[in-house]
C-alpha atoms as a PDB file:
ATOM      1  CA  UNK A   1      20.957 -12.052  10.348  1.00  0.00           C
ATOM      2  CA  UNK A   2      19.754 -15.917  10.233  1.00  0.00           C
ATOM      3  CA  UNK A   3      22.407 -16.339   7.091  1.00  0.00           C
ATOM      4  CA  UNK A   4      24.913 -14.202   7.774  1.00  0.00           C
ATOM      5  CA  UNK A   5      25.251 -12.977   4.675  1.00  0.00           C
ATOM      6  CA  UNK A   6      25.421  -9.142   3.540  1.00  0.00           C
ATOM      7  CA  UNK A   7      22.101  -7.802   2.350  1.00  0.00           C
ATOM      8  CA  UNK A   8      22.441  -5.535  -1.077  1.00  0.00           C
ATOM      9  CA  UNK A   9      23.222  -1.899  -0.451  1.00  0.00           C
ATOM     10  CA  UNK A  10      22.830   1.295  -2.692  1.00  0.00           C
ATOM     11  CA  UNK A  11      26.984   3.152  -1.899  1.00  0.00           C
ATOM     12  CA  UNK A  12      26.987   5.375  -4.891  1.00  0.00           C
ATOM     13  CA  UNK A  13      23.502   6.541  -4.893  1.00  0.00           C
ATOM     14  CA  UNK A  14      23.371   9.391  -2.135  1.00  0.00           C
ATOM     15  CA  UNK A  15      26.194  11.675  -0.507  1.00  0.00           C
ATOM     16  CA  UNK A  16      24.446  12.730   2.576  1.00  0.00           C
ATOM     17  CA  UNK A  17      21.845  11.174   4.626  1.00  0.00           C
ATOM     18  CA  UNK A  18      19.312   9.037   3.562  1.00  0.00           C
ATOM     19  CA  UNK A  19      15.637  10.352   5.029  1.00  0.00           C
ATOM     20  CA  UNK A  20      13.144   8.266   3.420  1.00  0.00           C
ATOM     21  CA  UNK A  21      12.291   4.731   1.634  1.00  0.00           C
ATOM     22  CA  UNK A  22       9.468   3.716   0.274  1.00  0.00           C
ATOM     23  CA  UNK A  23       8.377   1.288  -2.367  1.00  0.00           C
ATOM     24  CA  UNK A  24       5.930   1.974  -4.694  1.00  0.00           C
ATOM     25  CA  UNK A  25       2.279   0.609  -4.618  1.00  0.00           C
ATOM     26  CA  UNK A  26       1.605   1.293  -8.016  1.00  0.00           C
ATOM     27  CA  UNK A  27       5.283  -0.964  -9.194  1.00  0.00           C
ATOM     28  CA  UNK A  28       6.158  -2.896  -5.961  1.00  0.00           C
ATOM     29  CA  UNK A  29       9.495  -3.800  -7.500  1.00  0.00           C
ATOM     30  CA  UNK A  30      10.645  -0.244  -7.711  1.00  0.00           C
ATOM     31  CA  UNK A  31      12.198   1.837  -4.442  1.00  0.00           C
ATOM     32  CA  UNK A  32      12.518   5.364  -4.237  1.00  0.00           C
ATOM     33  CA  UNK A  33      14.826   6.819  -1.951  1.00  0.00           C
ATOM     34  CA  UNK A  34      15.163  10.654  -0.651  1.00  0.00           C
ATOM     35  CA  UNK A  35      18.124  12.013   0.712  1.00  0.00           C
ATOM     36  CA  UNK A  36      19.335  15.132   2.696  1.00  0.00           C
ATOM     37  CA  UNK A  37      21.465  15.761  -0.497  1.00  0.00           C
ATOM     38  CA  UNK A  38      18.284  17.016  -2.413  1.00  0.00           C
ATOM     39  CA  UNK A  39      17.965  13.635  -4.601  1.00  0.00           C
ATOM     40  CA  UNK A  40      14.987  11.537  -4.842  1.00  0.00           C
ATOM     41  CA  UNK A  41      16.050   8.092  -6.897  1.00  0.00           C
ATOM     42  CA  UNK A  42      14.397   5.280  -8.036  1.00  0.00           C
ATOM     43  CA  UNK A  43      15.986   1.964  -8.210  1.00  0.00           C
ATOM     44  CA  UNK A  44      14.421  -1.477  -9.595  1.00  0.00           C
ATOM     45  CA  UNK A  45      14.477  -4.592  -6.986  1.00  0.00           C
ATOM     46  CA  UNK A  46      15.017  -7.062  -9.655  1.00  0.00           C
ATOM     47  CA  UNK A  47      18.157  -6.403 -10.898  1.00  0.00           C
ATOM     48  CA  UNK A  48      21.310  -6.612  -8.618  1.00  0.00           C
ATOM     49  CA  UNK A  49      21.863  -3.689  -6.812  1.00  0.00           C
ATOM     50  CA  UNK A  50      25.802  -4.212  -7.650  1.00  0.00           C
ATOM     51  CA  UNK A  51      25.124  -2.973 -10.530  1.00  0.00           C
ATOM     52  CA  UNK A  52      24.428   0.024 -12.173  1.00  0.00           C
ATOM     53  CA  UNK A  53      21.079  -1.796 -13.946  1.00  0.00           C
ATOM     54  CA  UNK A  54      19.339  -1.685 -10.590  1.00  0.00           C
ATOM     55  CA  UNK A  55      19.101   2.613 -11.105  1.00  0.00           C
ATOM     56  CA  UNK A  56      16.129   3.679 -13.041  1.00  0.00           C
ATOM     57  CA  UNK A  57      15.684   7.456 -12.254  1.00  0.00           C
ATOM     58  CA  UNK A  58      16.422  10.113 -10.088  1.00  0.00           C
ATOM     59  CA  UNK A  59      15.729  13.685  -9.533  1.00  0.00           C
ATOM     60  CA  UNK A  60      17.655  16.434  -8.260  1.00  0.00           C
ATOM     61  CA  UNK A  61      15.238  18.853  -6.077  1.00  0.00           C
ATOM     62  CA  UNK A  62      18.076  21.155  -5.167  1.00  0.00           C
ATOM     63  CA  UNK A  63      18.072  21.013  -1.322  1.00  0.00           C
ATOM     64  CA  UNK A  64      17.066  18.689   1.213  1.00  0.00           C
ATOM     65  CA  UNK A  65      14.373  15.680   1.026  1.00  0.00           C
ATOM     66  CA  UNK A  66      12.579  15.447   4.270  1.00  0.00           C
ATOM     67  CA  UNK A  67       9.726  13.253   2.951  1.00  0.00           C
ATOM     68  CA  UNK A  68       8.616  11.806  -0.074  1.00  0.00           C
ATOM     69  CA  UNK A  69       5.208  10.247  -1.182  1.00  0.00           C
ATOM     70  CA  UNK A  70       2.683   8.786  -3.813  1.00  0.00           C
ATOM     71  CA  UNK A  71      -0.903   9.803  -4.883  1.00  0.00           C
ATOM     72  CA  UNK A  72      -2.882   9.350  -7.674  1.00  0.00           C
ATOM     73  CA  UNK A  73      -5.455   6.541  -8.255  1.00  0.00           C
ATOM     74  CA  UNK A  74      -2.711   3.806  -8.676  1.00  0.00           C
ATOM     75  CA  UNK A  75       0.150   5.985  -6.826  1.00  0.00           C
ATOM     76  CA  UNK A  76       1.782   6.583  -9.769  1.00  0.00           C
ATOM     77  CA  UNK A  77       2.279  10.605  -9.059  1.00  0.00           C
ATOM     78  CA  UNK A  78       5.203  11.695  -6.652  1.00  0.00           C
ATOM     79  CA  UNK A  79       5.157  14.444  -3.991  1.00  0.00           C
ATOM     80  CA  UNK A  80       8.244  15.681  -2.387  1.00  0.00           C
ATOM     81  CA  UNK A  81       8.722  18.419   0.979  1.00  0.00           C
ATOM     82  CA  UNK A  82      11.679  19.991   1.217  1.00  0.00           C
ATOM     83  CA  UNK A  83      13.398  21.256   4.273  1.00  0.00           C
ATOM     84  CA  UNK A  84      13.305  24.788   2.764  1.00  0.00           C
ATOM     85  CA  UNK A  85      10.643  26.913   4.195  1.00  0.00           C
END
């Protein structure tokens, strides 16, 4: 807000609504995103996200993200919970 300009966004990445973001301890430049659209993505922070270069993975669970998290002794495992029951 104190420049006025537009901060980077991710368009293309998710369909539905986005339900978690979290950057990861274990490779602080890397955020992974969940989404109600059952993709979990990883994009890299030091590449322009106007450009496709900024995606590095993603995985499609199927159904909906509610929360996504780390473990492991650097946090370099991933956990996801679905909405499904």
């Amino acid at each position: 807000r104190r420049t006025a300009t537009q901060l980077p966004t991710m368009d293309d990445t998710h369909m539905e609504d986005v339900t978690q973001v979290k950057f990861c301890p274990a490779s602080p430049h890397h955020v992974i995103t969940a989404s109600v659209d059952g993709l979990v993505a990883v994009h890299d922070t030091r590449k322009p996200f106007t450009d496709d270069d900024a995606f590095v993975a993603a995985i499609n669970v199927g159904t909906s993200v509610e929360e996504v998290g780390l473990y492991g002794p650097h946090g370099e495992r991933m956990w996801v919970r679905t909405g499904t029951e």
